[in-house]
Structure formats: C-alpha cells, structure tokens
N, C-alpha and C. Protein backbone atom coordinates (compact mmCIF):
# COMPACT_ATOMS: atom_id res chain seq x y z
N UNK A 1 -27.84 134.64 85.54
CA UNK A 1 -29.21 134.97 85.83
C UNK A 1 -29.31 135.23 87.34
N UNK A 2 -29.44 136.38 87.73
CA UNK A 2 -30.25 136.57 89.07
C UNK A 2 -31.12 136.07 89.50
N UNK A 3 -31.04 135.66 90.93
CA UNK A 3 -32.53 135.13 91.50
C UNK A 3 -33.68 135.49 91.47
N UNK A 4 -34.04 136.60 90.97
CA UNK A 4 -35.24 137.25 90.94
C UNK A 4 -35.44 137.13 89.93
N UNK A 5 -34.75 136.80 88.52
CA UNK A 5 -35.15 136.51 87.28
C UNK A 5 -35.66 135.01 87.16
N UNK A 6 -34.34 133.84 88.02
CA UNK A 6 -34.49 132.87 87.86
C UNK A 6 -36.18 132.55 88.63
N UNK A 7 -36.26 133.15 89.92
CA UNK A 7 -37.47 132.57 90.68
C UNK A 7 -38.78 132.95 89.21
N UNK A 8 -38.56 134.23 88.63
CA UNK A 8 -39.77 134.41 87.90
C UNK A 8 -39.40 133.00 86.38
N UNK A 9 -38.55 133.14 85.98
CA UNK A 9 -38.47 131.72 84.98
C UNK A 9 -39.32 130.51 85.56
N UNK A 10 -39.13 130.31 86.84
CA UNK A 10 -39.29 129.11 87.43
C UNK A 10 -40.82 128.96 87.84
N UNK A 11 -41.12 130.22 87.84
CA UNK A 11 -43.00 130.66 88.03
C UNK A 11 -43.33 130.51 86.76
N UNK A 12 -43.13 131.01 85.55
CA UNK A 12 -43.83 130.78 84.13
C UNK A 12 -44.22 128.69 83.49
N UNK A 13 -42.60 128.41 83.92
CA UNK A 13 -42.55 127.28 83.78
C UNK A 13 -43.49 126.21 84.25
N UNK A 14 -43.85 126.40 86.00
CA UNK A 14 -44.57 125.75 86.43
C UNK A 14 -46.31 126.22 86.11
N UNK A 15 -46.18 127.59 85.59
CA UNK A 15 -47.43 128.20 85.26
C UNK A 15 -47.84 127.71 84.10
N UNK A 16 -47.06 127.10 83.48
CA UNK A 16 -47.29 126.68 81.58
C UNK A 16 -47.73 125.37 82.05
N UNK A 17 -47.67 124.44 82.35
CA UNK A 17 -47.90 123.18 82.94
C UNK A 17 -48.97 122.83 83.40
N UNK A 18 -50.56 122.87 82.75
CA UNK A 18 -51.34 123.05 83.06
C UNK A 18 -52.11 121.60 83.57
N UNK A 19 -51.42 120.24 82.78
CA UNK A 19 -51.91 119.07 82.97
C UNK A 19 -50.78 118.39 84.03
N UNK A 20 -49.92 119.21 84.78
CA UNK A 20 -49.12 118.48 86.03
C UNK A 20 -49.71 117.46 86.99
N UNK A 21 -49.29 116.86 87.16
CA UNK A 21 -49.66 115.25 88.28
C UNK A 21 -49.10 115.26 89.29
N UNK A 22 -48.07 115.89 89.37
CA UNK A 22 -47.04 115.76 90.68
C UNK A 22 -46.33 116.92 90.62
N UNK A 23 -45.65 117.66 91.51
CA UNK A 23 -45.07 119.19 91.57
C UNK A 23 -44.37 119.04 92.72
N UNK A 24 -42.88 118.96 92.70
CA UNK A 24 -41.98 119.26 94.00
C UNK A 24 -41.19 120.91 93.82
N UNK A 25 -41.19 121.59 94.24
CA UNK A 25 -41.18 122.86 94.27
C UNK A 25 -40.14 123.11 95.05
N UNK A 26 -38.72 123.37 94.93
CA UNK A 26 -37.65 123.78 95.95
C UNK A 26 -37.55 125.15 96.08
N UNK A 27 -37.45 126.36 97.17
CA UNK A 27 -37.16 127.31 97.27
C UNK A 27 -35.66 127.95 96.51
N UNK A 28 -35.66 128.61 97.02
CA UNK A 28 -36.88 129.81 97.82
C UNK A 28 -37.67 130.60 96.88
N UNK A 29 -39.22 131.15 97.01
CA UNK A 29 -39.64 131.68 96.66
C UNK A 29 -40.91 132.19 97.40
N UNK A 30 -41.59 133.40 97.61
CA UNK A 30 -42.68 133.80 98.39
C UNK A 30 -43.82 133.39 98.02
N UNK A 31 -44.16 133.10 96.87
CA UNK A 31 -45.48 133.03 96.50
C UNK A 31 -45.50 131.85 95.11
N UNK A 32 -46.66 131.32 95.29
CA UNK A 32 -47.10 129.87 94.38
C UNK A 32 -47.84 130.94 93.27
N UNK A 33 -47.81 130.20 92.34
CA UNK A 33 -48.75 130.51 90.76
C UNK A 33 -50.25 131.00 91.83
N UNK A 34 -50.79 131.52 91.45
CA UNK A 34 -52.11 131.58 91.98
C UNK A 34 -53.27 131.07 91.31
N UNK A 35 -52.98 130.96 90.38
CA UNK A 35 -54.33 129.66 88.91
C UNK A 35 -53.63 128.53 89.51
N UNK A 36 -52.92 127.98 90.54
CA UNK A 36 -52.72 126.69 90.51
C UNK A 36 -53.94 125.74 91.17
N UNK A 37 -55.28 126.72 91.76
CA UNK A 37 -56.27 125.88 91.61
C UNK A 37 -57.09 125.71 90.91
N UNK A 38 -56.53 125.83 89.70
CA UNK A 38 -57.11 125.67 87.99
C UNK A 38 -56.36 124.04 87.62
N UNK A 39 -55.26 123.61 88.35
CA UNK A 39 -54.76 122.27 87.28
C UNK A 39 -55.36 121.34 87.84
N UNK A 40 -56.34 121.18 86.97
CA UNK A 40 -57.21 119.71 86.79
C UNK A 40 -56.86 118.68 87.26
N UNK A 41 -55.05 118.29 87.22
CA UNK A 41 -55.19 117.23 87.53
C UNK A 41 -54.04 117.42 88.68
N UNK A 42 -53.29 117.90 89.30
CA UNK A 42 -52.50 117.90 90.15
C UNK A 42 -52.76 117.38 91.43
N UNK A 43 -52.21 116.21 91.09
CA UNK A 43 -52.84 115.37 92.93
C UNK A 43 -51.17 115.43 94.09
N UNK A 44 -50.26 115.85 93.56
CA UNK A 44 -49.92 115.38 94.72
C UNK A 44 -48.36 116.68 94.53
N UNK A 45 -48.00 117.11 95.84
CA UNK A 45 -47.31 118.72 95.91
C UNK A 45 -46.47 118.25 97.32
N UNK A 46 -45.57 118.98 96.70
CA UNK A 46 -44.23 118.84 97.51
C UNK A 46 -43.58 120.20 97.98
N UNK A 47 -43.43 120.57 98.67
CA UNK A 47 -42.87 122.36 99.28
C UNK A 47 -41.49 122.55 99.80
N UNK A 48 -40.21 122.39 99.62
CA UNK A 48 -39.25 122.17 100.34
C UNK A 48 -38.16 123.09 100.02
N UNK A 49 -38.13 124.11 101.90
CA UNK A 49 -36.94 124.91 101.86
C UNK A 49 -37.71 126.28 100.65
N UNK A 50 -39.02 126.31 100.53
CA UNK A 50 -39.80 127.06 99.91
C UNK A 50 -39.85 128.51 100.45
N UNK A 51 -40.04 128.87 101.36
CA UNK A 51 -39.99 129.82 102.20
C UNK A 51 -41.46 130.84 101.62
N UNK A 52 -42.83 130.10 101.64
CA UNK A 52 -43.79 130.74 101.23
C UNK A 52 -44.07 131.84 102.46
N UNK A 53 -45.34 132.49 101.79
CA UNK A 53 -46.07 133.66 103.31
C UNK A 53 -47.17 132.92 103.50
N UNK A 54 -47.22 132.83 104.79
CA UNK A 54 -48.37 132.34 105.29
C UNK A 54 -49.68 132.43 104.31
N UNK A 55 -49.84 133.70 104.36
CA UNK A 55 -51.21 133.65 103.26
C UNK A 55 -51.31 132.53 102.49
N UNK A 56 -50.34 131.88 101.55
CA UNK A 56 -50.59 131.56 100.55
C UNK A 56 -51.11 129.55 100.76
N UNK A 57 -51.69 129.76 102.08
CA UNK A 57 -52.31 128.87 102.28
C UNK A 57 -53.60 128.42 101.57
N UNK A 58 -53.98 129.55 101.04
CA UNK A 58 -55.26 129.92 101.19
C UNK A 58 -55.30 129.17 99.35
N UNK A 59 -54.04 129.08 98.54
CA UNK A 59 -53.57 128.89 97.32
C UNK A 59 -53.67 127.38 97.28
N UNK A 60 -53.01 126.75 98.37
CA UNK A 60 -52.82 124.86 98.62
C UNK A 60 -54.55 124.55 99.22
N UNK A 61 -55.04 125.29 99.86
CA UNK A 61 -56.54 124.79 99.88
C UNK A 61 -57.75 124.55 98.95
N UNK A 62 -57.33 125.41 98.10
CA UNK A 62 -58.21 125.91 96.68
C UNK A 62 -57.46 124.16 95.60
N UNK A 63 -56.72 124.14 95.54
CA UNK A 63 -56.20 122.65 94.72
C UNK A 63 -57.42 121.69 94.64
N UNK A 64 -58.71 121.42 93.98
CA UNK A 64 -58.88 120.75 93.79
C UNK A 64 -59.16 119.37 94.30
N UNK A 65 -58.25 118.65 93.25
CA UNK A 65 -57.59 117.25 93.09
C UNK A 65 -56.43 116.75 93.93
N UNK A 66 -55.95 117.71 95.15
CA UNK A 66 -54.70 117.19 95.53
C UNK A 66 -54.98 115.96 96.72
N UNK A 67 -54.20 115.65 96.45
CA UNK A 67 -54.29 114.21 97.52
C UNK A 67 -53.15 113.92 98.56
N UNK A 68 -52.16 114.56 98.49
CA UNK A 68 -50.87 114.55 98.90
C UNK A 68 -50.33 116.03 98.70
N UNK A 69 -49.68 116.34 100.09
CA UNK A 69 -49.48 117.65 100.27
C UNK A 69 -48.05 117.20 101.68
N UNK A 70 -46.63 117.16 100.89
CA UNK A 70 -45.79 117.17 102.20
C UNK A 70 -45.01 119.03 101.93
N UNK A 71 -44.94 118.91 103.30
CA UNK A 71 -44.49 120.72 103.82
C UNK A 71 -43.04 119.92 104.57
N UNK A 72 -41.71 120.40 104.42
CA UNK A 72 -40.70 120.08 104.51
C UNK A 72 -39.42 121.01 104.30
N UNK A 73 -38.97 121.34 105.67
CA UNK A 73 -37.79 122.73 106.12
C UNK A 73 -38.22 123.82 105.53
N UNK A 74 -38.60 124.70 106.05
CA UNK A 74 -38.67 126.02 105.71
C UNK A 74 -39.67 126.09 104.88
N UNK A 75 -40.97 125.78 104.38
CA UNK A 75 -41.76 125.64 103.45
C UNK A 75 -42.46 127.06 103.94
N UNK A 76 -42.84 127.21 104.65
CA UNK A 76 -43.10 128.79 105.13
C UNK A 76 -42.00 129.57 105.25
N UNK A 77 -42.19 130.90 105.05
CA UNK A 77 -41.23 131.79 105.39
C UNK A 77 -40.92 131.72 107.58
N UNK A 78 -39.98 132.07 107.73
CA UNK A 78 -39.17 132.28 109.32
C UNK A 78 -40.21 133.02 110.23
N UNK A 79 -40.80 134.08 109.56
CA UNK A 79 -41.76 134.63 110.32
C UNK A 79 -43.46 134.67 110.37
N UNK A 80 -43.79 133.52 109.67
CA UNK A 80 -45.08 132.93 109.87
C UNK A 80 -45.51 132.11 111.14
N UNK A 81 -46.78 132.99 111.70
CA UNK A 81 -47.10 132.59 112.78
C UNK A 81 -47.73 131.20 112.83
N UNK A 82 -48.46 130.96 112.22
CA UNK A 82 -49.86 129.90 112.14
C UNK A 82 -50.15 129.38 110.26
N UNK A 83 -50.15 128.18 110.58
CA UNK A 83 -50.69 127.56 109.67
C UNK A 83 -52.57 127.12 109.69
N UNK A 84 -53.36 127.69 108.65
CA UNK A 84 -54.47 127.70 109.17
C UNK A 84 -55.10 127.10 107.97
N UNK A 85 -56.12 126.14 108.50
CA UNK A 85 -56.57 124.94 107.44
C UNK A 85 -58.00 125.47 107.39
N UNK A 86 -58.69 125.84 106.80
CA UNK A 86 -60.11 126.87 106.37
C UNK A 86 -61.40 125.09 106.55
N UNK A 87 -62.01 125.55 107.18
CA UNK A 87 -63.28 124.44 106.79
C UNK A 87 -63.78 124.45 105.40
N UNK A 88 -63.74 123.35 104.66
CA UNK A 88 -63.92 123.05 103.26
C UNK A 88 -62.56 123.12 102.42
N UNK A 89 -61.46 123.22 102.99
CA UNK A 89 -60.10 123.53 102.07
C UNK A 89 -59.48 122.12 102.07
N UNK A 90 -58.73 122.18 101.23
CA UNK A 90 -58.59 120.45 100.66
C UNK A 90 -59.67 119.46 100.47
N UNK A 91 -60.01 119.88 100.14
CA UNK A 91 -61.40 118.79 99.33
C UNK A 91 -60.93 117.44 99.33
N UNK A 92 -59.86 116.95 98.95
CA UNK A 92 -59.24 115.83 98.57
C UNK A 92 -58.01 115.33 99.65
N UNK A 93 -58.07 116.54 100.15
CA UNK A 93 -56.26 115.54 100.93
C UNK A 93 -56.75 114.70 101.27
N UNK A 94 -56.10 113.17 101.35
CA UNK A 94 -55.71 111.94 101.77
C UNK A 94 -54.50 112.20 102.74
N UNK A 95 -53.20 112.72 101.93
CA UNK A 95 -51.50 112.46 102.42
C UNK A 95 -51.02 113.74 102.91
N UNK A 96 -51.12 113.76 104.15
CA UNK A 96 -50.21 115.30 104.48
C UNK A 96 -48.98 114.81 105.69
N UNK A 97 -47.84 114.84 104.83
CA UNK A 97 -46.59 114.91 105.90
C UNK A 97 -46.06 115.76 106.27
N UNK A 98 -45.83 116.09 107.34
CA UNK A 98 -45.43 117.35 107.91
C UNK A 98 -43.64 116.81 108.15
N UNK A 99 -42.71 117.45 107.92
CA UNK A 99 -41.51 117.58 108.43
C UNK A 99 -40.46 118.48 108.84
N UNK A 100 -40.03 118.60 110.21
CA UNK A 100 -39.10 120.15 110.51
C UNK A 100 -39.23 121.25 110.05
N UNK A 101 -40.85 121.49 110.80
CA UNK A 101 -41.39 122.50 110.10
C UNK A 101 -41.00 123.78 111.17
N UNK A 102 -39.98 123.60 111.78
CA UNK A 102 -39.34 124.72 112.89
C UNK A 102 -39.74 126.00 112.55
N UNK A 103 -39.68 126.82 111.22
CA UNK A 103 -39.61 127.64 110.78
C UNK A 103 -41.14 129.02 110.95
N UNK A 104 -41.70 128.24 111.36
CA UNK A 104 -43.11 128.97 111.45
C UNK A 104 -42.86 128.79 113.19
N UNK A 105 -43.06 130.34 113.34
CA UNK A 105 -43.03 130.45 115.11
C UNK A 105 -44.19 130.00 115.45
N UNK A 106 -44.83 130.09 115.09
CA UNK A 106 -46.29 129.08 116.39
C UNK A 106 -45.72 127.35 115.96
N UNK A 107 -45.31 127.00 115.03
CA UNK A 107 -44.43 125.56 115.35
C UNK A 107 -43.73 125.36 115.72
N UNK A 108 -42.54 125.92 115.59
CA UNK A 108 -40.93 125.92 116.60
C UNK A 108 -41.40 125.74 118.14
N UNK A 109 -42.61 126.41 118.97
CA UNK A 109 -42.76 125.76 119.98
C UNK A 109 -43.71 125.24 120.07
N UNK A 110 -44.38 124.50 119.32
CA UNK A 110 -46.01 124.19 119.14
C UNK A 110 -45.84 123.08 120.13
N UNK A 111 -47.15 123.13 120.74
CA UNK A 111 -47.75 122.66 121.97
C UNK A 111 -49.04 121.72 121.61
N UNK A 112 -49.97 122.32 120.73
CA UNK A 112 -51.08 121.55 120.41
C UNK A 112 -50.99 121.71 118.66
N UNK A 113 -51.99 120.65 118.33
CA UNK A 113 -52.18 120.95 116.95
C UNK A 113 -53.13 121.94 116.83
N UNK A 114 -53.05 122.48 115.15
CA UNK A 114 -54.79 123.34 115.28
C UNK A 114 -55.77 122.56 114.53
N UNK A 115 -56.95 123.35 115.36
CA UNK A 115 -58.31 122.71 115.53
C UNK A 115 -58.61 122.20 114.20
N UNK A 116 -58.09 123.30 113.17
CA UNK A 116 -58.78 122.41 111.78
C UNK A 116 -58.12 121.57 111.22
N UNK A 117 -57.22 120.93 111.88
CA UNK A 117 -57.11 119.32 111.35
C UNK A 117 -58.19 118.56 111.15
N UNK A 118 -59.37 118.39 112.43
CA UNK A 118 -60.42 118.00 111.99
C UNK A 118 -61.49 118.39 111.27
N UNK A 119 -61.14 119.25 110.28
CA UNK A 119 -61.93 119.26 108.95
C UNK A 119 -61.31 118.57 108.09
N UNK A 120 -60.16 118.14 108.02
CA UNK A 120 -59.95 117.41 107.12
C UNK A 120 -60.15 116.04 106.91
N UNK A 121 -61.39 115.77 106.69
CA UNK A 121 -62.27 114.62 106.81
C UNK A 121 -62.02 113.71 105.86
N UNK A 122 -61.18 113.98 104.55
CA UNK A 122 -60.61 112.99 103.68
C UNK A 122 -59.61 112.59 104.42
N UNK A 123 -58.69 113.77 104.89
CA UNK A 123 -57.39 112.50 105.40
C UNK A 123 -57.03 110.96 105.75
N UNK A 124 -56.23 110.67 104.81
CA UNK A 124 -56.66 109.32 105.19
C UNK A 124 -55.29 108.40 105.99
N UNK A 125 -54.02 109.78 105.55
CA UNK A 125 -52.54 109.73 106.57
C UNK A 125 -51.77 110.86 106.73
N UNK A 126 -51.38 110.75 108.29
CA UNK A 126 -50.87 112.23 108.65
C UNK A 126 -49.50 111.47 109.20
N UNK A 127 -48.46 112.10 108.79
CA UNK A 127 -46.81 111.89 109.22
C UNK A 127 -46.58 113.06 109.72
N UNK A 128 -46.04 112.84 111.07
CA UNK A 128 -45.64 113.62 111.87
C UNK A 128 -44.42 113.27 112.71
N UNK A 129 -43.25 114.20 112.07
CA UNK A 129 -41.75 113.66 112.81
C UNK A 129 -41.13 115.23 112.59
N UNK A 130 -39.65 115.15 113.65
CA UNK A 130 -38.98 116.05 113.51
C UNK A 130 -39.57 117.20 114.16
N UNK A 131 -40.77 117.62 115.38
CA UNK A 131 -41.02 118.28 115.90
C UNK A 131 -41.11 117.94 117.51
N UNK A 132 -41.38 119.29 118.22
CA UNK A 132 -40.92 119.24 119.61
C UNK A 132 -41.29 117.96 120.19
N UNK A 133 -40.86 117.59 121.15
CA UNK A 133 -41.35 116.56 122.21
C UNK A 133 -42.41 116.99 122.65
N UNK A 134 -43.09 118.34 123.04
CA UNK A 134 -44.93 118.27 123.76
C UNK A 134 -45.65 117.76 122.65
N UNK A 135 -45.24 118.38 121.73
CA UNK A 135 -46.59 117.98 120.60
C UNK A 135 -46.66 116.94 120.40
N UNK A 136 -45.43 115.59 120.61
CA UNK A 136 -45.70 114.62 120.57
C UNK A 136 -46.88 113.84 121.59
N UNK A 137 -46.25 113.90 122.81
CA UNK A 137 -47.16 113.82 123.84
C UNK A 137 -48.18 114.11 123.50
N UNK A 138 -48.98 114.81 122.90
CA UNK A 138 -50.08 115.80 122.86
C UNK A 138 -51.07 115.22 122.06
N UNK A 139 -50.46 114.18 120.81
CA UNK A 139 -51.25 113.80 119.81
C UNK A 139 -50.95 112.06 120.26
N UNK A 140 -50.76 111.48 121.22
CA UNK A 140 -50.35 110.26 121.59
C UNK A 140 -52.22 109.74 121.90
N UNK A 141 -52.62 108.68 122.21
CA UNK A 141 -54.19 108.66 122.44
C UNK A 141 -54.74 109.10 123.80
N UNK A 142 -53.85 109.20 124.47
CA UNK A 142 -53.82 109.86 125.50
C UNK A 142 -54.21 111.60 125.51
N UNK A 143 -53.31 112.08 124.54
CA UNK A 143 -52.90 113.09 124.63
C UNK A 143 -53.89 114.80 124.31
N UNK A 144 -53.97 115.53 124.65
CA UNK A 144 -55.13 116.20 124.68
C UNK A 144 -55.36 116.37 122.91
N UNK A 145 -54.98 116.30 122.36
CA UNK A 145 -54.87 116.82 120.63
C UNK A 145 -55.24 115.36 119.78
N UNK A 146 -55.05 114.13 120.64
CA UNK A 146 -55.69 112.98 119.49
C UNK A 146 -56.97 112.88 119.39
N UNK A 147 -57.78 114.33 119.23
CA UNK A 147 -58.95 114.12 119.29
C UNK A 147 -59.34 114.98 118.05
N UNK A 148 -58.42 115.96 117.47
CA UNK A 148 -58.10 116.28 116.39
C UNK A 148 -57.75 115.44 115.15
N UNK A 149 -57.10 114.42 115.43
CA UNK A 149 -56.88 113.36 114.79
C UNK A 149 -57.32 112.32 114.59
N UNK A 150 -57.78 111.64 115.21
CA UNK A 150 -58.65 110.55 115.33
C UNK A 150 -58.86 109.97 114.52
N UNK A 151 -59.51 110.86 113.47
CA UNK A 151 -60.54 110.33 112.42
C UNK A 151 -59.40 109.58 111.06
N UNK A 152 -57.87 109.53 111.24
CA UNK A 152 -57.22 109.13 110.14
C UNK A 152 -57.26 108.16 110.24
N UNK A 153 -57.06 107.42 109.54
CA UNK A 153 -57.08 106.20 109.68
C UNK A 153 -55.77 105.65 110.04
N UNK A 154 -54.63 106.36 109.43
CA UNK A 154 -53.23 106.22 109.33
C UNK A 154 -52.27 107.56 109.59
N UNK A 155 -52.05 107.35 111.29
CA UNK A 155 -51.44 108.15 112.05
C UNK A 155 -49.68 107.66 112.03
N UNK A 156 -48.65 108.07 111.29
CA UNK A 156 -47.75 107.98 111.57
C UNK A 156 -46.80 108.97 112.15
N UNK A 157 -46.02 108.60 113.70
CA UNK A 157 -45.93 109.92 114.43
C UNK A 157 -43.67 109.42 114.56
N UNK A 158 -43.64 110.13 114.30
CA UNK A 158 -41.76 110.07 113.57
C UNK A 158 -41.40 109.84 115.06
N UNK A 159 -39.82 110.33 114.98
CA UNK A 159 -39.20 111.06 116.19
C UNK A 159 -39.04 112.69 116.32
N UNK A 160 -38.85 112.52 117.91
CA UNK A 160 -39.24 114.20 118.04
C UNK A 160 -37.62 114.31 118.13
N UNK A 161 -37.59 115.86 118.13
CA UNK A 161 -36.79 116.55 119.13
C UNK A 161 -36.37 116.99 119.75
C-alpha cells in the first residue's frame, strides 16, 4: 500500500469513529477529518510528527469537547509561519502541551508567545519545554509574555534549548 492510499485508509478510519474519547494521530499527513468538530465526545487529541497546514487550526478550534490538546515534533508542516488561536476557539481546553515544536518558523525562533493565549480562559495547564531559551525568559513572571499566561492556574515550563 502506498502512502497516499495508506494516509486516505487512515482518514476513513478515524472518520468512522464517531463516539472517540481520545485520538493520538501520528504523521504524516496534511489535513485532519474536517467533521471532526462533529465528535460529541472527543476530549482529548494528540498530533505527533503530523505535519498538518497551518490552516487546519481552524479544525482543532471548532472541537467542541476537547480538553487536552498536546502538539509534539513536527505537528505542523516545516513551513508554517504562526500558530493562531481565534477568540472563542477551544471552548473547553483545560490541557495544552506544547513540545519541540521547531518546525513552524515563527517558533524555531519564537521570542514571545501569541496574544491569544489569553483567550483561552478555560486553560487550566500549559507545558512548555523543548523551546528556545528567549521564550523561556519571556514567560518567567518577570518576563514580558507572563501576562499572556497568567490566568492558568498550572504553568509548567520544561527545559529549553
């Protein structure tokens, strides 16, 4: 089976699955089901070595029920600039871990976080490891960006690199 057959097998499969609870998703593939903000109950999504398009942010915001959302190596495609969090998108996140998310050029040298972290007013824990040393600095309480954050209750900040 070719990859282009297998990636579409692997889209029907997760597309048939309409009462899913949990979804870890390994790449590579460009694009998510797009009814996946139809499953009722899907609280918690995993992205790894995925290599989505930026756009399809717009797909993980629409979710509902999700509560947990980790993005982990390559979950964007190499040439995605910006990850952009819409005011009112995630209704539900609580859990977003971010890890070696190098792969998106406005992260490979990211400097600040973006602004719409603070819409995400459910959050209730943000993990943050495996990215540059400024951004660390940056989100420290000191730092010009923990003001974006603030509001979690449960800030866990990894090692950089």
């Amino acid at each position: 089976m070719n990859e282009k057959n297998a990636e579409r097998k692997s889209g029907q499969i997760v597309s048939s699955c309409w009462h899913i609870y949990k979804l870890k998703l390994f790449g590579p593939t460009a694009e998510l089901p797009k009814e996946l903000h139809n499953y009722p109950n899907l609280a918690k999504l995993q992205l790894r070595r995925y290599g989505l398009k930026e756009d399809q942010m717009g797909i993980l915001e629409k979710i509902p029920n999700l509560t947990t959302l980790r993005l982990i190596n390559e979950a964007f495609e190499e040439n995605t600039k910006i990850l952009v969090f819409s005011k009112g998108g995630f209704p539900s996140l609580e859990f977003h871990f971010v890890y070696g998310m190098r792969e998106i050029t406005e992260w490979r040298g990211l400097t600040t976080l973006p602004d719409e972290l603070r819409y995400l007013t459910n959050l209730r824990e943000l993990t943050i490891t495996g990215m540059p040393k400024e951004l660390h600095r940056r989100i420290q309480e000191d730092g010009e960006d923990f003001c974006k954050i603030q509001h979690v209750p449960s800030l866990l900040i990894g090692e950089a690199y």
